[in-house]
PDB file of N, CA and C in Angstrom:
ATOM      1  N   UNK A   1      -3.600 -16.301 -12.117  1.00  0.00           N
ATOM      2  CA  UNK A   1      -3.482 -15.350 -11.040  1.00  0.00           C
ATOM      3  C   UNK A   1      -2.818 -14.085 -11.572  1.00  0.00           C
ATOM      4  N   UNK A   2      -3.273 -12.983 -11.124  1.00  0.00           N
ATOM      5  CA  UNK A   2      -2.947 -11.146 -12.100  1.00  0.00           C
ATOM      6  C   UNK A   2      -2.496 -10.721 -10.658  1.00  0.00           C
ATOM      7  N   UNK A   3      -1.444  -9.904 -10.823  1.00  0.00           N
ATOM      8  CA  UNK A   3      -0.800  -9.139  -9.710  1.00  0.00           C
ATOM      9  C   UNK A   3      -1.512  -7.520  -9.490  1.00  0.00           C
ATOM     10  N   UNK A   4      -1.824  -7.540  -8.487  1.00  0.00           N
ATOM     11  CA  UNK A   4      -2.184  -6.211  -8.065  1.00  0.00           C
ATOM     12  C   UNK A   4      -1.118  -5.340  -7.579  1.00  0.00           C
ATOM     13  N   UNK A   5      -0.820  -4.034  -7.808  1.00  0.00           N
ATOM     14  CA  UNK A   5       0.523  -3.214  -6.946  1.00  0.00           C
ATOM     15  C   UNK A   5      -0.521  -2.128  -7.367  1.00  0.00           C
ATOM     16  N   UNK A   6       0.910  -1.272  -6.453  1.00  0.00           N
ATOM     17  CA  UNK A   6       0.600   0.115  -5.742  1.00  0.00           C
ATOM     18  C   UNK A   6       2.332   0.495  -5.876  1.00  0.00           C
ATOM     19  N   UNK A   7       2.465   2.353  -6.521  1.00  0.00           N
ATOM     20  CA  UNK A   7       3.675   2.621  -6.094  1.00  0.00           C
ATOM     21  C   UNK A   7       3.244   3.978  -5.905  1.00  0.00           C
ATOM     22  N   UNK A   8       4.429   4.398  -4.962  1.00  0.00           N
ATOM     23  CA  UNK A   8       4.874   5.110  -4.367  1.00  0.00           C
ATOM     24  C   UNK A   8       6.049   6.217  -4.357  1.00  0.00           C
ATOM     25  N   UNK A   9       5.668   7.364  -4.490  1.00  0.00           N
ATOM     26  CA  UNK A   9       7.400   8.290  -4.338  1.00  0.00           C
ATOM     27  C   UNK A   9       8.179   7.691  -2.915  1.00  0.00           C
ATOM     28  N   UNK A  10       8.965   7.630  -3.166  1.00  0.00           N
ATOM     29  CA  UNK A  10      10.393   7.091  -1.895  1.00  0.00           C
ATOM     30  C   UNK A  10      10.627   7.953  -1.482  1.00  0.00           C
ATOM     31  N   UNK A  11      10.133   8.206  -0.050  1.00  0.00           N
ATOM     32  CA  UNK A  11      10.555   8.883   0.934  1.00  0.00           C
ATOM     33  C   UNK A  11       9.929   8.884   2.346  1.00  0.00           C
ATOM     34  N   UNK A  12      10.564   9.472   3.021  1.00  0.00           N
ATOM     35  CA  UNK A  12      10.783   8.666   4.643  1.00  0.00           C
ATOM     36  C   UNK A  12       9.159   8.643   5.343  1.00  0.00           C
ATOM     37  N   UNK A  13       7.968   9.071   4.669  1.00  0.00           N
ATOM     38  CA  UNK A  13       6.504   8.586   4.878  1.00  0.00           C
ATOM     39  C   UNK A  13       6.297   7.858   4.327  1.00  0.00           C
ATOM     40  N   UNK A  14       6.635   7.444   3.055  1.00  0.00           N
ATOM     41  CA  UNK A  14       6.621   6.008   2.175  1.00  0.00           C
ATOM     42  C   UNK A  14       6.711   5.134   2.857  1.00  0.00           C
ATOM     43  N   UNK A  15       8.187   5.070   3.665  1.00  0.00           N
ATOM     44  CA  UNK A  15       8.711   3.913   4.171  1.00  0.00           C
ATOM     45  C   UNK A  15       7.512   3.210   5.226  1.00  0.00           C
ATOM     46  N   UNK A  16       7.279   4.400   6.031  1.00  0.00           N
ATOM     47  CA  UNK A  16       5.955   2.798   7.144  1.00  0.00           C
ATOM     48  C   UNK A  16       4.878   2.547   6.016  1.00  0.00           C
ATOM     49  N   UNK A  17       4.549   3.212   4.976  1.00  0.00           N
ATOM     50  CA  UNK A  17       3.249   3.126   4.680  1.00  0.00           C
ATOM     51  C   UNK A  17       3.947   1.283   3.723  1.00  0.00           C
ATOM     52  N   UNK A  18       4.993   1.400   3.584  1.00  0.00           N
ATOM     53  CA  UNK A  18       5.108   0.178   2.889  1.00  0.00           C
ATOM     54  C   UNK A  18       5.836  -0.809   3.556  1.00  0.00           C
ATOM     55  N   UNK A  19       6.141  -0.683   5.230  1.00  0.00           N
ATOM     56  CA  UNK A  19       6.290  -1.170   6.129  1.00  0.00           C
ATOM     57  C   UNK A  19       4.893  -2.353   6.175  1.00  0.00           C
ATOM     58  N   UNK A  20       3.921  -0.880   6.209  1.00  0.00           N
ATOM     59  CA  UNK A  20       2.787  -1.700   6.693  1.00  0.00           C
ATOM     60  C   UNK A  20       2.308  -2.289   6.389  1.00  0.00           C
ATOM     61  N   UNK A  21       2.283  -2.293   4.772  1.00  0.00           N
ATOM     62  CA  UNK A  21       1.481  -3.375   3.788  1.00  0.00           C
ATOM     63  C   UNK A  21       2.099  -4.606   3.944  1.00  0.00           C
ATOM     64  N   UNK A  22       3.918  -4.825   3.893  1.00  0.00           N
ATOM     65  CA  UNK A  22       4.788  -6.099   3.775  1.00  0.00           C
ATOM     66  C   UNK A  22       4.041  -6.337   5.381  1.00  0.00           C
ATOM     67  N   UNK A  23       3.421  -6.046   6.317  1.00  0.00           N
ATOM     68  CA  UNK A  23       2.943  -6.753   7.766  1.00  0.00           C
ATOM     69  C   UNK A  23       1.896  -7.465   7.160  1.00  0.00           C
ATOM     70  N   UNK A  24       1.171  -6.483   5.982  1.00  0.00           N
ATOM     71  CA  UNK A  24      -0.584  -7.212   6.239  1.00  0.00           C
ATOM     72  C   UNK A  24      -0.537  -7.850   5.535  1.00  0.00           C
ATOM     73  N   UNK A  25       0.442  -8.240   4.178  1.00  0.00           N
ATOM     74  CA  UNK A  25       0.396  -9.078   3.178  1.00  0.00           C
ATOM     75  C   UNK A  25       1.911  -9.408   2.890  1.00  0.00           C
ATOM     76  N   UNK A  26       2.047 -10.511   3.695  1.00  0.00           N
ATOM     77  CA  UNK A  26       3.176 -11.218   3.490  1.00  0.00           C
ATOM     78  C   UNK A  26       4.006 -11.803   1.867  1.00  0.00           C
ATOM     79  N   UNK A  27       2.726 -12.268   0.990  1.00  0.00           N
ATOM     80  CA  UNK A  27       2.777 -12.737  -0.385  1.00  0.00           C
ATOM     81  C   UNK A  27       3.752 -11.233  -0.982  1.00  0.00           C
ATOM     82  N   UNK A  28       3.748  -9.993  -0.652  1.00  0.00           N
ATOM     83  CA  UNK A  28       3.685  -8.703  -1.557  1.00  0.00           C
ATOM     84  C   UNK A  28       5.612  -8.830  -1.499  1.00  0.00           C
ATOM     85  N   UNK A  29       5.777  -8.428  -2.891  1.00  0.00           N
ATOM     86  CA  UNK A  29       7.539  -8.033  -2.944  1.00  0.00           C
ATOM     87  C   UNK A  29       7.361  -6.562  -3.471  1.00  0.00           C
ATOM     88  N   UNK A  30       8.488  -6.284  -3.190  1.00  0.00           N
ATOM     89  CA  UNK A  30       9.091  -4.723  -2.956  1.00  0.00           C
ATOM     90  C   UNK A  30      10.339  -4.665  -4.093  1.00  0.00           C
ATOM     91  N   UNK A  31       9.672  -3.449  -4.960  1.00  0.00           N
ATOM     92  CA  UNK A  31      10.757  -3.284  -6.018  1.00  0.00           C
ATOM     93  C   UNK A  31      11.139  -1.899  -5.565  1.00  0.00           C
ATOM     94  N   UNK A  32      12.366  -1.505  -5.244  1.00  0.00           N
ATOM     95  CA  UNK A  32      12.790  -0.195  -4.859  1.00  0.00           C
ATOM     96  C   UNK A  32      13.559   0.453  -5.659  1.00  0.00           C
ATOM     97  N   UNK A  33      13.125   1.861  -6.695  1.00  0.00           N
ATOM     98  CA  UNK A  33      13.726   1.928  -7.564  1.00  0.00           C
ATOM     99  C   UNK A  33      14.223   3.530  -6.933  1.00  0.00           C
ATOM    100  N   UNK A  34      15.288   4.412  -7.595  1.00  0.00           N
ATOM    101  CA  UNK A  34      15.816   5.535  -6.526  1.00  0.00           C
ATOM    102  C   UNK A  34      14.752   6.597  -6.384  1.00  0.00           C
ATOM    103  N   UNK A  35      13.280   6.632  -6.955  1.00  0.00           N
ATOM    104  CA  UNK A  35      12.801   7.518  -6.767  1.00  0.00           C
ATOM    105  C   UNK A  35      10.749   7.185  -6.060  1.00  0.00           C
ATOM    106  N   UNK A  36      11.356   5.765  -6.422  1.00  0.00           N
ATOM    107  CA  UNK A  36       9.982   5.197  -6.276  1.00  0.00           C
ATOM    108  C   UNK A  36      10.273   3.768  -5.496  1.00  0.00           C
ATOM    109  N   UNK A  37       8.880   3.411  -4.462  1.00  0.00           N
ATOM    110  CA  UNK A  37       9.004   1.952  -4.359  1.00  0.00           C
ATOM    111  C   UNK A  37       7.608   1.416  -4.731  1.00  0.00           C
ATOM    112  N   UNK A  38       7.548   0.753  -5.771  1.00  0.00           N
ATOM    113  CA  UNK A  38       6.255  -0.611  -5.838  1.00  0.00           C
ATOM    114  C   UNK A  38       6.023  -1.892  -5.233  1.00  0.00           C
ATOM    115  N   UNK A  39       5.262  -2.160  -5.197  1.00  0.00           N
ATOM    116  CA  UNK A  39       4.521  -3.042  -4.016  1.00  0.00           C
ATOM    117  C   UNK A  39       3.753  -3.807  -5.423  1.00  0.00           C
ATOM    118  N   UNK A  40       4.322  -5.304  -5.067  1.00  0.00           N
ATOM    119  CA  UNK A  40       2.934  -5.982  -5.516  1.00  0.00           C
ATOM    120  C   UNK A  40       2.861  -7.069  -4.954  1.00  0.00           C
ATOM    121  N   UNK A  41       1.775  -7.734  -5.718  1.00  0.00           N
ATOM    122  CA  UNK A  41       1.191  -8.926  -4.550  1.00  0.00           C
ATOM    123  C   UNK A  41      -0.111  -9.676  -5.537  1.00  0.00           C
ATOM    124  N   UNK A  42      -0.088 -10.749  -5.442  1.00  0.00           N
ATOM    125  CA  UNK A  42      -0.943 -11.816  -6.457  1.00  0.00           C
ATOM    126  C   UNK A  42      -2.495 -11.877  -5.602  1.00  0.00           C
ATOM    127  N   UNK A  43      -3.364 -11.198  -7.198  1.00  0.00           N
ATOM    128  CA  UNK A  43      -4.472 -10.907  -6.518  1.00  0.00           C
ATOM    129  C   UNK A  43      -5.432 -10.123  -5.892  1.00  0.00           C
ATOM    130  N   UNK A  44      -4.742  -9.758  -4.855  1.00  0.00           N
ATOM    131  CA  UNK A  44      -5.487  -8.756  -3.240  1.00  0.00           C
ATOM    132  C   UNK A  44      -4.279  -7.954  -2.581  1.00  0.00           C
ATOM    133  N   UNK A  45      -4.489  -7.002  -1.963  1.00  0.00           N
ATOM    134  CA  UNK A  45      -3.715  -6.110  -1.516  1.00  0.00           C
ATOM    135  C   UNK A  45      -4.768  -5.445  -0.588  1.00  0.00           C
ATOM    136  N   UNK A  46      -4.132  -5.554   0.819  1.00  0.00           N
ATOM    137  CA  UNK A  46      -4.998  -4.700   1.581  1.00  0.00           C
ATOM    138  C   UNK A  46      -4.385  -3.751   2.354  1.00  0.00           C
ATOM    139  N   UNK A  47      -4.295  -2.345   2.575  1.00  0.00           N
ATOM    140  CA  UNK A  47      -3.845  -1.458   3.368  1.00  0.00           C
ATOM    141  C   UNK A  47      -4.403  -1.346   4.493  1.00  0.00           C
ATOM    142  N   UNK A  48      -4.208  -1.569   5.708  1.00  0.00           N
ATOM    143  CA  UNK A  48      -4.847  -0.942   6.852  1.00  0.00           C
ATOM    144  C   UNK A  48      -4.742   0.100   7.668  1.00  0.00           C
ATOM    145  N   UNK A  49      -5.221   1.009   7.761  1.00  0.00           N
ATOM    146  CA  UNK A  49      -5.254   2.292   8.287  1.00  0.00           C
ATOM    147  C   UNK A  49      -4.565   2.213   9.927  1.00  0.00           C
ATOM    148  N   UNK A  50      -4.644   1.176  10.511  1.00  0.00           N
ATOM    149  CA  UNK A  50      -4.740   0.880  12.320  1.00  0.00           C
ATOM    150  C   UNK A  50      -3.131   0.492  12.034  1.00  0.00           C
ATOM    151  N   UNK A  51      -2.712  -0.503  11.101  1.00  0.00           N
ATOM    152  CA  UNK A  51      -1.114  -1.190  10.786  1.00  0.00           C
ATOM    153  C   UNK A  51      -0.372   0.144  10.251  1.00  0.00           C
ATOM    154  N   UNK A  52      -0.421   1.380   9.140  1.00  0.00           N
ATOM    155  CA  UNK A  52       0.023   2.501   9.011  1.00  0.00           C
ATOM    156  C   UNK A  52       0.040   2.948  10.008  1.00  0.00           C
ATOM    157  N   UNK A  53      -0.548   3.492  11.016  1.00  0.00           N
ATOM    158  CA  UNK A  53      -0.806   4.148  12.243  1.00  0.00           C
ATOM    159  C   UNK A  53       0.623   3.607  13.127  1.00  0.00           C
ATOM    160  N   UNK A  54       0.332   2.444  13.705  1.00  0.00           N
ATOM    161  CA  UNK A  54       1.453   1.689  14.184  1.00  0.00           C
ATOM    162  C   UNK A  54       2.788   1.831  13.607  1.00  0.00           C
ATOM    163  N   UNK A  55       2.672   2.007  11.952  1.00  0.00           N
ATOM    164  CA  UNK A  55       4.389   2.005  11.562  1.00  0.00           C
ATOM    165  C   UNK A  55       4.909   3.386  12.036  1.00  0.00           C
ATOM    166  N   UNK A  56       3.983   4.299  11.832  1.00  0.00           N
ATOM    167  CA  UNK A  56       4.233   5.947  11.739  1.00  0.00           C
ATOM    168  C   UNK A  56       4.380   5.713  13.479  1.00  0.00           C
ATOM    169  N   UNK A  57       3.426   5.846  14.058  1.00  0.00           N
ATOM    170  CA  UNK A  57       4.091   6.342  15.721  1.00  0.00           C
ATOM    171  C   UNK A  57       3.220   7.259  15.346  1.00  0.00           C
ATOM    172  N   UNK A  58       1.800   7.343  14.895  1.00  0.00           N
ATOM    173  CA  UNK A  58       0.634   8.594  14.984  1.00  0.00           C
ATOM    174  C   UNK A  58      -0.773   8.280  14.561  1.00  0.00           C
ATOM    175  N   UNK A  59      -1.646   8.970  14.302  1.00  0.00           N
ATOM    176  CA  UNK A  59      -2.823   8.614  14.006  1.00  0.00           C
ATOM    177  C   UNK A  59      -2.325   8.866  12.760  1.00  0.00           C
ATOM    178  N   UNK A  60      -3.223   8.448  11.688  1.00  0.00           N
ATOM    179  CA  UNK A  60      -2.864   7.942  10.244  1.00  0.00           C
ATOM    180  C   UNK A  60      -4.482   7.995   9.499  1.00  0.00           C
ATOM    181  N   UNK A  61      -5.064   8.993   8.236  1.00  0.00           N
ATOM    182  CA  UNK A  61      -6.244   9.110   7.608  1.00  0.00           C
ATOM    183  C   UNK A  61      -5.685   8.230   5.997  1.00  0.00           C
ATOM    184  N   UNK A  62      -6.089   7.035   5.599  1.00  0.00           N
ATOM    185  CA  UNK A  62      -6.020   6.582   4.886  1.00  0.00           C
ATOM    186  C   UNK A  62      -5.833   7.174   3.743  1.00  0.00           C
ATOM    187  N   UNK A  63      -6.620   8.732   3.277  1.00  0.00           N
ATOM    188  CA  UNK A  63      -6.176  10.136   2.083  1.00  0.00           C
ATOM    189  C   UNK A  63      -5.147  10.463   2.445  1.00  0.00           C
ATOM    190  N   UNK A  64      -4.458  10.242   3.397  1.00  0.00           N
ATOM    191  CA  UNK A  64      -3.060  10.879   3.274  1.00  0.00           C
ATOM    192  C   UNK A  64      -2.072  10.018   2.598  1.00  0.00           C
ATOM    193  N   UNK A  65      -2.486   9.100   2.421  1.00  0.00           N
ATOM    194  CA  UNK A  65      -1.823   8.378   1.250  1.00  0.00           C
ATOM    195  C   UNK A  65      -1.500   8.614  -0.208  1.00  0.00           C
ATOM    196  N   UNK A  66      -2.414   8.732  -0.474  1.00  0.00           N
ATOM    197  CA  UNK A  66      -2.796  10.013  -1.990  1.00  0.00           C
ATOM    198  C   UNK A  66      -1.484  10.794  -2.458  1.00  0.00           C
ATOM    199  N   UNK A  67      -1.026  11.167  -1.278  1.00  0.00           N
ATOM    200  CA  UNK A  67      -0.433  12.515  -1.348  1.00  0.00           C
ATOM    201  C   UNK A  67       1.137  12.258  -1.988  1.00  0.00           C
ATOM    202  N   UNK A  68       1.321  10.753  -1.711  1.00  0.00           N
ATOM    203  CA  UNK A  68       2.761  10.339  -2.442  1.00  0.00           C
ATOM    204  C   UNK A  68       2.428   8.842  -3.580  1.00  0.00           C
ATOM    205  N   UNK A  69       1.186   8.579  -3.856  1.00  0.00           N
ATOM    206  CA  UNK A  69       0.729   7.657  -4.387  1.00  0.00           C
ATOM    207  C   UNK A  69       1.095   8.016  -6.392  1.00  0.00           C
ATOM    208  N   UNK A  70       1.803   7.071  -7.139  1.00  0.00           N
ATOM    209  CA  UNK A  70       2.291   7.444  -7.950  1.00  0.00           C
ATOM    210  C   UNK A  70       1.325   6.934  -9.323  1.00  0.00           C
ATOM    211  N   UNK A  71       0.887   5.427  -8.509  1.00  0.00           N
ATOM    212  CA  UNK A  71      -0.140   4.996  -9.735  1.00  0.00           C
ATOM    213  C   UNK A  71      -0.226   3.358  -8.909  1.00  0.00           C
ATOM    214  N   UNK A  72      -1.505   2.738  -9.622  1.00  0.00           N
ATOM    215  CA  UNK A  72      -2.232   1.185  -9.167  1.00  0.00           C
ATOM    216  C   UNK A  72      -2.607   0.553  -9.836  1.00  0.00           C
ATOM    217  N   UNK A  73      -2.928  -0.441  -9.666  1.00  0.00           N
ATOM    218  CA  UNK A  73      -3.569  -1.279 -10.770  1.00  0.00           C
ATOM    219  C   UNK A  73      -4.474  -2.379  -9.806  1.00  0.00           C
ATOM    220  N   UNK A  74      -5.735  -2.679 -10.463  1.00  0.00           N
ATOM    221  CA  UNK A  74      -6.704  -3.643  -9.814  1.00  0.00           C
ATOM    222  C   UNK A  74      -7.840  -2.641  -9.105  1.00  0.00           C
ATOM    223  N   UNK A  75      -8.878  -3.327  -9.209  1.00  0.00           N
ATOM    224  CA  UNK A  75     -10.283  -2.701  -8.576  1.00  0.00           C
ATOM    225  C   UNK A  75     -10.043  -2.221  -7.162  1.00  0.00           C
ATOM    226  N   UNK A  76     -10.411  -1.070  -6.653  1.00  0.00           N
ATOM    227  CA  UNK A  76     -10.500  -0.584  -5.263  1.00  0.00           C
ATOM    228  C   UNK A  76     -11.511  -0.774  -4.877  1.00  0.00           C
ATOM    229  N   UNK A  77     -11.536  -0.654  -3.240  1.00  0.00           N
ATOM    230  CA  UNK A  77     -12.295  -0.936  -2.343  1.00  0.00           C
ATOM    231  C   UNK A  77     -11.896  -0.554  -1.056  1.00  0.00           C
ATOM    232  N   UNK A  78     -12.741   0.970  -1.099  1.00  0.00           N
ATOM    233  CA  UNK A  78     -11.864   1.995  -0.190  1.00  0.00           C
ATOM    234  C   UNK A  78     -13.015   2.698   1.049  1.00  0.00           C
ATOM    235  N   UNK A  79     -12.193   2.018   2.371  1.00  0.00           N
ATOM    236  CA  UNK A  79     -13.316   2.539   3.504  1.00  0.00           C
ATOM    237  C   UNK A  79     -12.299   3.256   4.333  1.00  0.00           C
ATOM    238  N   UNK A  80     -13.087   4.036   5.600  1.00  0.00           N
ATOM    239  CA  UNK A  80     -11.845   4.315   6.403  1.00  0.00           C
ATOM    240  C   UNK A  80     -10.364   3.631   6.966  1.00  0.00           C
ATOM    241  N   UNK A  81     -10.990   2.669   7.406  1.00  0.00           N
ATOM    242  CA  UNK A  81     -10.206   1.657   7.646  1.00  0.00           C
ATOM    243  C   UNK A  81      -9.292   0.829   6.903  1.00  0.00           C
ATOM    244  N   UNK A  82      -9.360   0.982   5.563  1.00  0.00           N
ATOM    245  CA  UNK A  82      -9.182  -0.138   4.752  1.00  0.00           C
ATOM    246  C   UNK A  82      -9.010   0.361   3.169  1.00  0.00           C
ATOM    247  N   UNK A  83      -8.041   0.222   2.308  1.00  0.00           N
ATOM    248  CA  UNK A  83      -8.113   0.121   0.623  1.00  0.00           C
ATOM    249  C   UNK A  83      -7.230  -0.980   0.649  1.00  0.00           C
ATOM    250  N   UNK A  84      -8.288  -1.296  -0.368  1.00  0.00           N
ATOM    251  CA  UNK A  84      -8.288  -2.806  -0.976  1.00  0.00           C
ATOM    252  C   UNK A  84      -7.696  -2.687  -2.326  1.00  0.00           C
ATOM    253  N   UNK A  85      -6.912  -3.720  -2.907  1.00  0.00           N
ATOM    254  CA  UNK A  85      -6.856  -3.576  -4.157  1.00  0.00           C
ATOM    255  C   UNK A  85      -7.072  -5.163  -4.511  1.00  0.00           C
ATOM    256  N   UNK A  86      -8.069  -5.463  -5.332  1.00  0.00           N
ATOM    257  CA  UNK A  86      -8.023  -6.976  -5.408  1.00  0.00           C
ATOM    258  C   UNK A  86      -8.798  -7.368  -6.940  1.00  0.00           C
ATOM    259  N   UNK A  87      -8.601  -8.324  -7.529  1.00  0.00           N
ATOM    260  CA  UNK A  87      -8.812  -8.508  -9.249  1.00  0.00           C
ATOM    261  C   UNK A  87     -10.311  -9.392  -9.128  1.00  0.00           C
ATOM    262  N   UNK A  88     -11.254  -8.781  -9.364  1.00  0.00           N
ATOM    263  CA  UNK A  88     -12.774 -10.068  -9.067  1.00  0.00           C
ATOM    264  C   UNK A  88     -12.623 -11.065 -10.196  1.00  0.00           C
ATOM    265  N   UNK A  89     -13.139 -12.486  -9.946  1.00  0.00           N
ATOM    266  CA  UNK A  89     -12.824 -13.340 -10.498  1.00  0.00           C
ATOM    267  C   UNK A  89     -14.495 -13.665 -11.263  1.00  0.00           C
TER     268      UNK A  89
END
């Protein structure tokens, strides 16, 4: 089993967007370092656009993610609704 993550610059839009992932993927731990937080998770990683929405308190475009996204690892699989990060077997 290969870990998939996602990190992030740390700061106060970070926080739901990685609110939301620890909702949709329980397996994922959180390394919080003072300028960054990474996210990983064995496997699959799924973001949902509707669960961001909910953390923020707004409508939420899945590219606005981008905008504090630091670096990833594992194959994407990216719809409105939805980026995936998951390792094909």
């Amino acid at each position: 089993m290969s870990n998939v993550f996602i990190a992030f610059q740390k700061n106060e839009e970070t926080r739901a967007i990685v609110n939301a992932i620890v909702r949709d993927n329980p397996e994922a731990s959180i390394n919080e370092q003072p300028a960054m937080v990474r996210i990983d998770a064995p496997n699959r990683m799924v973001i949902r656009r509707e669960t961001v929405a909910d953390e923020m308190g707004r409508d939420f475009d899945l590219q606005e993610m981008h905008i504090n996204l630091i670096t990833l690892t594992g194959h994407i699989d990216e719809t409105d609704d939805e980026f995936t990060l998951s390792w094909a077997h």
